[in-house]
N, C-alpha and C. Protein backbone atom coordinates (compact mmCIF):
# COMPACT_ATOMS: atom_id res chain seq x y z
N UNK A 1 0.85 -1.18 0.00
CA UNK A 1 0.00 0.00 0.00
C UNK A 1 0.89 1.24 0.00
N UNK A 2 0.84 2.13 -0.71
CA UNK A 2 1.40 3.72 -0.88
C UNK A 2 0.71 4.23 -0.09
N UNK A 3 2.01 5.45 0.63
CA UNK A 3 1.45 6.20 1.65
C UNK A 3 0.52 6.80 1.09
N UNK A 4 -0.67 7.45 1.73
CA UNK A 4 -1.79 7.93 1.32
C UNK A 4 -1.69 9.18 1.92
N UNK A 5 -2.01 9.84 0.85
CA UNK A 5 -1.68 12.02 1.36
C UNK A 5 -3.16 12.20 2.54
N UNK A 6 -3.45 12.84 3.14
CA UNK A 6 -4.37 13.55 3.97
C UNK A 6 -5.61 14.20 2.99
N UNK A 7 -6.80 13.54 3.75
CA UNK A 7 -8.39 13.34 2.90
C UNK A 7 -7.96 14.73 1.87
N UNK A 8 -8.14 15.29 2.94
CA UNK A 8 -8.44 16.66 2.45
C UNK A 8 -7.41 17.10 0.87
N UNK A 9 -6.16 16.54 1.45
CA UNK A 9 -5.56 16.79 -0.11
C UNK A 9 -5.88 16.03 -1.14
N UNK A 10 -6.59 14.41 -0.47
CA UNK A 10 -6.96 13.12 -2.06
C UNK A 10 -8.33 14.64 -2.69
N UNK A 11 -8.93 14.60 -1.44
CA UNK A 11 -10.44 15.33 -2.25
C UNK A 11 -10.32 16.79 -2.65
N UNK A 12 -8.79 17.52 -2.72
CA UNK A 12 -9.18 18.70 -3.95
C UNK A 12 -8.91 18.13 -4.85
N UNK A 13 -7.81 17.40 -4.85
CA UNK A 13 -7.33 16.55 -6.44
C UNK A 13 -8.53 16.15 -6.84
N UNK A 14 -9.79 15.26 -6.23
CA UNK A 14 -10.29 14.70 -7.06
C UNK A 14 -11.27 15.87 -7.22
N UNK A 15 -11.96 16.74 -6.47
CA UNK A 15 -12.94 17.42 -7.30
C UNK A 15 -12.53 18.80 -8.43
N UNK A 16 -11.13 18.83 -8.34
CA UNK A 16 -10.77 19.69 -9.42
C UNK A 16 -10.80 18.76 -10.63
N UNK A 17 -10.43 17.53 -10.09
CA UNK A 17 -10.47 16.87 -11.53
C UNK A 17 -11.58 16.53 -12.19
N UNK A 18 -12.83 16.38 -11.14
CA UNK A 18 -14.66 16.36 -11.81
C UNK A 18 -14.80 17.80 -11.88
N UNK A 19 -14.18 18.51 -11.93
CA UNK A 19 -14.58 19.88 -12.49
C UNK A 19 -14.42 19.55 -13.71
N UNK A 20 -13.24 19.61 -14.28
CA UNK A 20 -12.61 19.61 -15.38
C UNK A 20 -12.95 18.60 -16.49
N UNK A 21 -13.30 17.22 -15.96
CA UNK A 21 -14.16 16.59 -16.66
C UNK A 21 -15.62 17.22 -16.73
N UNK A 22 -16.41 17.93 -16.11
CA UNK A 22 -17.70 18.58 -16.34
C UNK A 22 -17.56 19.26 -17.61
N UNK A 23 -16.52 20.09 -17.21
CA UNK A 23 -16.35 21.27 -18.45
C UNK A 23 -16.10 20.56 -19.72
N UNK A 24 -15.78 19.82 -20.02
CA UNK A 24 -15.73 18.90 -21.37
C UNK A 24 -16.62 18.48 -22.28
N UNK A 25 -17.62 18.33 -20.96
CA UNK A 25 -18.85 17.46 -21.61
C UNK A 25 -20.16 18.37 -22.35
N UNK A 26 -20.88 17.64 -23.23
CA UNK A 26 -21.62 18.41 -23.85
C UNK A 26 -22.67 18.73 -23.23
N UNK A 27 -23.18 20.04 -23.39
CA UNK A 27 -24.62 20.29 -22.57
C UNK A 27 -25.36 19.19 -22.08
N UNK A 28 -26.05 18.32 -23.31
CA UNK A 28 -27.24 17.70 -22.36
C UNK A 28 -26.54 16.84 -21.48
N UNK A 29 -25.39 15.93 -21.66
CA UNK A 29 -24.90 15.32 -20.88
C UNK A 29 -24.56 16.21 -19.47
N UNK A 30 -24.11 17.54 -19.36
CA UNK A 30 -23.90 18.21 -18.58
C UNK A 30 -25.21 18.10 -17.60
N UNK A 31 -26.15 18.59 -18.27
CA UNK A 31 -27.14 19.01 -17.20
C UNK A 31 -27.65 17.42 -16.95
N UNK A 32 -27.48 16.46 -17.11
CA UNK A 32 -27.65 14.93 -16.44
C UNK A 32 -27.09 15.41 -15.10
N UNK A 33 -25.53 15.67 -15.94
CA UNK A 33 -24.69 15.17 -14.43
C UNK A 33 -24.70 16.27 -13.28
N UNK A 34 -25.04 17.31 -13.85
CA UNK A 34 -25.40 18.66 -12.38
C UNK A 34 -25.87 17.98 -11.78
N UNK A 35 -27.09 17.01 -12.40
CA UNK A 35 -28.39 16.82 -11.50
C UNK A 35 -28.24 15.37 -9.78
N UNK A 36 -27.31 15.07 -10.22
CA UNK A 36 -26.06 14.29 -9.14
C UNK A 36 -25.75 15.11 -8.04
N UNK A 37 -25.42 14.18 -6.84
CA UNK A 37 -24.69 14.98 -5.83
C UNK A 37 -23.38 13.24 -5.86
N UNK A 38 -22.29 14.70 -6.01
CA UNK A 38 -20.85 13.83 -5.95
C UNK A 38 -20.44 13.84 -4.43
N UNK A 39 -20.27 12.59 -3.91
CA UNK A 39 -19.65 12.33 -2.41
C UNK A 39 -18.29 12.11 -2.39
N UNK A 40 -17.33 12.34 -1.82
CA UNK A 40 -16.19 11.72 -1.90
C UNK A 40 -15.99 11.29 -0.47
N UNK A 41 -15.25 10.33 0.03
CA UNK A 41 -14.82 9.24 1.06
C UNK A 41 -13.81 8.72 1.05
N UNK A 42 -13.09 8.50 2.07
CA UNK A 42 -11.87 7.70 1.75
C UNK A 42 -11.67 6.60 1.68
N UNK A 43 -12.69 5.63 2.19
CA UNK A 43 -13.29 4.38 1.98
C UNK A 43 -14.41 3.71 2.00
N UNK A 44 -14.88 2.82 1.75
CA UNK A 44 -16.01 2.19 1.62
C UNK A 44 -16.59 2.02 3.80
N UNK A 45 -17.55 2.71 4.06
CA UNK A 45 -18.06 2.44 5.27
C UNK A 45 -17.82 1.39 5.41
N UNK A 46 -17.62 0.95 6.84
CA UNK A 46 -17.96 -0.51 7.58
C UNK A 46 -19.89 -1.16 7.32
N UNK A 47 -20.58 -0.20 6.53
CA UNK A 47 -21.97 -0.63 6.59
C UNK A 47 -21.96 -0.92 5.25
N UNK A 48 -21.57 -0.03 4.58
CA UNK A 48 -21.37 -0.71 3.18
C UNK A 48 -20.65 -2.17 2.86
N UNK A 49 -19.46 -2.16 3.36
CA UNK A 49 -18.58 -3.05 3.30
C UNK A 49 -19.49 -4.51 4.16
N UNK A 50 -19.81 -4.44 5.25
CA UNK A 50 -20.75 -5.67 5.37
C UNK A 50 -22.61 -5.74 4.87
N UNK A 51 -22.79 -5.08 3.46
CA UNK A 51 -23.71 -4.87 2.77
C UNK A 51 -23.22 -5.59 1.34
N UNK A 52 -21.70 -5.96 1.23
CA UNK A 52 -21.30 -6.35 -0.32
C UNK A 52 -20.35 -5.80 -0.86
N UNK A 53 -20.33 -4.60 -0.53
CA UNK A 53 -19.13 -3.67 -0.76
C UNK A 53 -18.17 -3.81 -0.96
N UNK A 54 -17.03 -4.12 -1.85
CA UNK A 54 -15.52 -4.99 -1.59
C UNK A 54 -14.65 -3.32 -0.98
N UNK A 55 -14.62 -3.73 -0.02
CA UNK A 55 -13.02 -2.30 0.51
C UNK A 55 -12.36 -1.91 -0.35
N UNK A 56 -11.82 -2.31 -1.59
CA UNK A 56 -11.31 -1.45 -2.16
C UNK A 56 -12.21 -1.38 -3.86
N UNK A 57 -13.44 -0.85 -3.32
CA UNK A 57 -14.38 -0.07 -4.26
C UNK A 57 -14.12 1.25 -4.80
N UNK A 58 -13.40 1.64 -6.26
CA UNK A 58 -13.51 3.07 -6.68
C UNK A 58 -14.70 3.74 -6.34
N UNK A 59 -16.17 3.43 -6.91
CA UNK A 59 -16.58 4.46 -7.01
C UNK A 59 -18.06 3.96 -6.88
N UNK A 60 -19.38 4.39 -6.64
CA UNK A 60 -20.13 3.67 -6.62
C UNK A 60 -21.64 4.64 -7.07
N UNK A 61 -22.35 4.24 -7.38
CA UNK A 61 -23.72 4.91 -8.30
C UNK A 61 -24.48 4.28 -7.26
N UNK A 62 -25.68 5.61 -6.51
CA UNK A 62 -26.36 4.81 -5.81
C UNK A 62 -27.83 5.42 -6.38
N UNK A 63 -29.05 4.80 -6.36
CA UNK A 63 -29.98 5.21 -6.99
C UNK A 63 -30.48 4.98 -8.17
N UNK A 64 -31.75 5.73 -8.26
CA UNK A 64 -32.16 5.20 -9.89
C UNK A 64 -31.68 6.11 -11.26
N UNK A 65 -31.57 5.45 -12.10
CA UNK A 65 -31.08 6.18 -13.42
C UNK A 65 -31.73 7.78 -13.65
N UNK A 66 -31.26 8.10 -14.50
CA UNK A 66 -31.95 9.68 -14.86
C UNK A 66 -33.45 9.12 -15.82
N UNK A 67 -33.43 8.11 -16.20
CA UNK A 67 -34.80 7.81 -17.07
C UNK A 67 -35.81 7.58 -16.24
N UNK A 68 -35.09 6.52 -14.92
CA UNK A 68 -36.13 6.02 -13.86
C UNK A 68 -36.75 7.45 -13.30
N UNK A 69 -36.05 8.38 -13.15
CA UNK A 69 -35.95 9.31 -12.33
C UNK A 69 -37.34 10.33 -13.29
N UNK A 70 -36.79 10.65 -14.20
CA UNK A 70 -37.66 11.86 -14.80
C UNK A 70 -39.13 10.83 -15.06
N UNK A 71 -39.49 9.38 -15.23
CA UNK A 71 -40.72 8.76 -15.71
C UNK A 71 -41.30 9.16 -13.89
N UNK A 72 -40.96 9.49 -13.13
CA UNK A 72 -41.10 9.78 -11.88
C UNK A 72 -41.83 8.91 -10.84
N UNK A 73 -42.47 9.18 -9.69
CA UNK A 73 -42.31 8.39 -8.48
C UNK A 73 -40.92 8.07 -7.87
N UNK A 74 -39.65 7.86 -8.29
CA UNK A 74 -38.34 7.64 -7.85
C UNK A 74 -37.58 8.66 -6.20
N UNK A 75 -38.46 8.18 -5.31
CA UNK A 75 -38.36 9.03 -4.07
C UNK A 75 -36.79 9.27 -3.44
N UNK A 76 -35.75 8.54 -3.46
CA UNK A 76 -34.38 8.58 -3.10
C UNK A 76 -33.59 9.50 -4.24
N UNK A 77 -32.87 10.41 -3.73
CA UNK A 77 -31.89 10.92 -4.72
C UNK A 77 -30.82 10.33 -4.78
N UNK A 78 -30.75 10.08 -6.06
CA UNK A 78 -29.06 9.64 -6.92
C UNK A 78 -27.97 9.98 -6.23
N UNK A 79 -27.12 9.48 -6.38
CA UNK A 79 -25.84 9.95 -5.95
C UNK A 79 -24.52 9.11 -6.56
N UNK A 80 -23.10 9.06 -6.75
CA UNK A 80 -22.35 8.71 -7.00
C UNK A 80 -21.51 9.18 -5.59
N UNK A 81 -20.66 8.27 -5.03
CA UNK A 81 -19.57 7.84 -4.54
C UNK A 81 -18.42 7.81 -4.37
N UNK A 82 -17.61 8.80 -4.68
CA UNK A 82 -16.19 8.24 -5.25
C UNK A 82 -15.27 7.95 -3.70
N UNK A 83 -14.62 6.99 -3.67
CA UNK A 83 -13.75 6.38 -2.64
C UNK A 83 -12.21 6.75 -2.93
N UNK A 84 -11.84 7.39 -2.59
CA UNK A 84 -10.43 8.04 -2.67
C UNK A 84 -9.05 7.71 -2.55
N UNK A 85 -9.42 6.85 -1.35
CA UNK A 85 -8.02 6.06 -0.99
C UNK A 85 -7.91 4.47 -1.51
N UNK A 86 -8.91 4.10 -2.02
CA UNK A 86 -8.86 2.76 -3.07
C UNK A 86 -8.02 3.42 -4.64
N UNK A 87 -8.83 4.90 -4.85
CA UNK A 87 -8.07 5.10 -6.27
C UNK A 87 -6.75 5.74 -6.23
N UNK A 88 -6.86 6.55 -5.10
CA UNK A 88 -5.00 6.24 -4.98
C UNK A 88 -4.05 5.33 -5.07
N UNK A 89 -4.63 4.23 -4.05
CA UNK A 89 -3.81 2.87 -4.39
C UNK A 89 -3.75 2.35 -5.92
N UNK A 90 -4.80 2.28 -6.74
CA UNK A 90 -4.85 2.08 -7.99
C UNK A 90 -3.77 2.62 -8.63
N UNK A 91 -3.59 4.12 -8.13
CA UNK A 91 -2.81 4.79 -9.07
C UNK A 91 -1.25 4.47 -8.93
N UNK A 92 -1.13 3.68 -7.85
CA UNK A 92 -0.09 3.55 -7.21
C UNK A 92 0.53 4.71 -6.86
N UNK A 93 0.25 5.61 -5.98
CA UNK A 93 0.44 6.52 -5.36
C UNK A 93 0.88 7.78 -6.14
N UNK A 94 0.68 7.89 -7.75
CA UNK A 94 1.25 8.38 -8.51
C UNK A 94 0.05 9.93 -8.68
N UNK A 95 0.14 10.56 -9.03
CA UNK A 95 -0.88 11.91 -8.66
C UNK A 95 -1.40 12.21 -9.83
N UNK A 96 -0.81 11.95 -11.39
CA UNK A 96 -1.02 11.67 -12.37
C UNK A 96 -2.09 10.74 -12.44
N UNK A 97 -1.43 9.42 -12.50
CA UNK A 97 -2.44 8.23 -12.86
C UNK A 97 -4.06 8.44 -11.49
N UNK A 98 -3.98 9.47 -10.78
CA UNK A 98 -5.05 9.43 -9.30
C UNK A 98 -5.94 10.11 -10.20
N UNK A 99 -5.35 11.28 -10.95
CA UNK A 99 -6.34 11.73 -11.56
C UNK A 99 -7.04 11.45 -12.85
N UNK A 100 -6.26 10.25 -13.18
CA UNK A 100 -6.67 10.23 -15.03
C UNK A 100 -7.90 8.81 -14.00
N UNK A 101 -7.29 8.44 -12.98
CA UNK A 101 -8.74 7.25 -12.25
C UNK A 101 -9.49 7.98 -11.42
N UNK A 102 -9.46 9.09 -10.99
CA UNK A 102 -10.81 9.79 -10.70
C UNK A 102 -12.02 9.75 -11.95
N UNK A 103 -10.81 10.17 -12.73
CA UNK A 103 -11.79 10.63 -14.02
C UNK A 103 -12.78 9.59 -14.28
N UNK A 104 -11.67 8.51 -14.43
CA UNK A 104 -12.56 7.46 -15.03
C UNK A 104 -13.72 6.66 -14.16
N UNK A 105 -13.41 6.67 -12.89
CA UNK A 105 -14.05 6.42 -12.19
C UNK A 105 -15.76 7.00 -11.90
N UNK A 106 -15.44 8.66 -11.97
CA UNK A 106 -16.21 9.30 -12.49
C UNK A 106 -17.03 9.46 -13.35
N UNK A 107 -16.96 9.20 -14.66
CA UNK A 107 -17.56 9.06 -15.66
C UNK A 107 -17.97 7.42 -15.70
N UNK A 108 -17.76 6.43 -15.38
CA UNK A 108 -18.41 4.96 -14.85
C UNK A 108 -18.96 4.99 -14.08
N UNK A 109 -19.18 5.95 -13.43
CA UNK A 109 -20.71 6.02 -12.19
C UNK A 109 -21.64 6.37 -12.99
N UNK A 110 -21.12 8.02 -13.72
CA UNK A 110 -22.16 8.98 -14.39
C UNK A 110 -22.79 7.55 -15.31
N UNK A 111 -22.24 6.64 -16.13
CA UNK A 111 -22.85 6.16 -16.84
C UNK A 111 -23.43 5.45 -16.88
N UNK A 112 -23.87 4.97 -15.44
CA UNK A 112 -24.68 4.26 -14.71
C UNK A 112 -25.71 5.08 -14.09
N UNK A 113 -25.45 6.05 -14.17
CA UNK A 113 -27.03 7.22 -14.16
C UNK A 113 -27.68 7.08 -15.23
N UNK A 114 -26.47 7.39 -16.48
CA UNK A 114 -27.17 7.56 -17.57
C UNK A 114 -28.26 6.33 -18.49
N UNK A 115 -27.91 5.33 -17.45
CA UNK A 115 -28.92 4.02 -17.94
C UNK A 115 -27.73 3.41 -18.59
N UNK A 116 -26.15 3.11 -18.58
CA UNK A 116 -25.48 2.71 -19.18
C UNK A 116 -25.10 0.95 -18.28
N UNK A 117 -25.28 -0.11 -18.94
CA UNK A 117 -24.67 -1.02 -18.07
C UNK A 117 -23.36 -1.46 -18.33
N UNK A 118 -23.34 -2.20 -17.30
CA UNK A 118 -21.20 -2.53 -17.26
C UNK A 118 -20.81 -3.27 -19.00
N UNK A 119 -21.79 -3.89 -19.61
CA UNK A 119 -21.49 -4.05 -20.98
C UNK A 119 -21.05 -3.15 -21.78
N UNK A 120 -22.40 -1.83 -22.02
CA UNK A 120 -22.47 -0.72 -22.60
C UNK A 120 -20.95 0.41 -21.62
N UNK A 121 -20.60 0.14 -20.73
CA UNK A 121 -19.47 1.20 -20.09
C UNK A 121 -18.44 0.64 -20.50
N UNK A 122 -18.00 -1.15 -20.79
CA UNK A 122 -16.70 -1.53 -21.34
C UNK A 122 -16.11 -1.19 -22.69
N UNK A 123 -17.38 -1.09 -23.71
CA UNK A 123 -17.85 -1.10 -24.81
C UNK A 123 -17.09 0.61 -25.18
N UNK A 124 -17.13 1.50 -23.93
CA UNK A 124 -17.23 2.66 -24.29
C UNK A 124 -15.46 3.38 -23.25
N UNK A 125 -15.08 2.06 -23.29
CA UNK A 125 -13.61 1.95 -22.85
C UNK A 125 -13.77 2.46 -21.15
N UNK A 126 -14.90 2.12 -20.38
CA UNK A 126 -15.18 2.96 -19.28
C UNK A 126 -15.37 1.80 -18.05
N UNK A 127 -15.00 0.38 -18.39
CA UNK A 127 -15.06 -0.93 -17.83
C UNK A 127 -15.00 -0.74 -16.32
């Protein structure tokens, strides 16, 4: 395991870096993903983790899709996950590779809002 920097420094890295992926994206996709609240954590809870959770989980989509969502009744709000100190380790402690796996991590939740499944996210190099 690589030393791991202090929360607070994994989580500007990573939300400058979902900034920056926001700004990329095209409108309608944009206003999908406003409609999200991004969490960041440094690991998977002890409630999660004895719920199924494997401990070293990047990132996780909780809720119903944006389709489920707008055909409406869908009472829980969406959310995505990102776990910080699993994608550090990924990156192997490298600050580069933390952010090119935020990203991706990021955008494999979003696309599991977007009604995308783990077929359709491999398919789209987002596995």
């Amino acid at each position: 395991m690589n030393d791991i920097p202090p929360f607070r420094d994994l989580r500007r890295l990573a939300i400058g870096e979902v900034e920056r992926t926001l700004e990329t994206m095209p409108p309608e996709v944009l206003a999908k993903a406003r409609e999200l609240a991004i969490l960041y954590e440094a690991t998977p809870s002890t409630e999660m983790v004895a719920e199924g959770v494997e401990p070293d989980t990047l990132g996780l989509f909780i809720g119903a899709n944006c389709h489920e969502i707008h055909a409406g009744g869908v009472q829980q709000a969406s959310h995505i996950i990102l776990f910080l100190e699993p994608i550090w380790d990924q990156a192997d402690g490298e600050e580069e590779f933390f952010l090119e796996e935020v990203r991706a991590t990021f955008l494999h939740e979003l696309g599991h809002y977007l009604g995308l499944d783990e077929g359709d996210l491999e398919a789209r190099g987002l596995g």
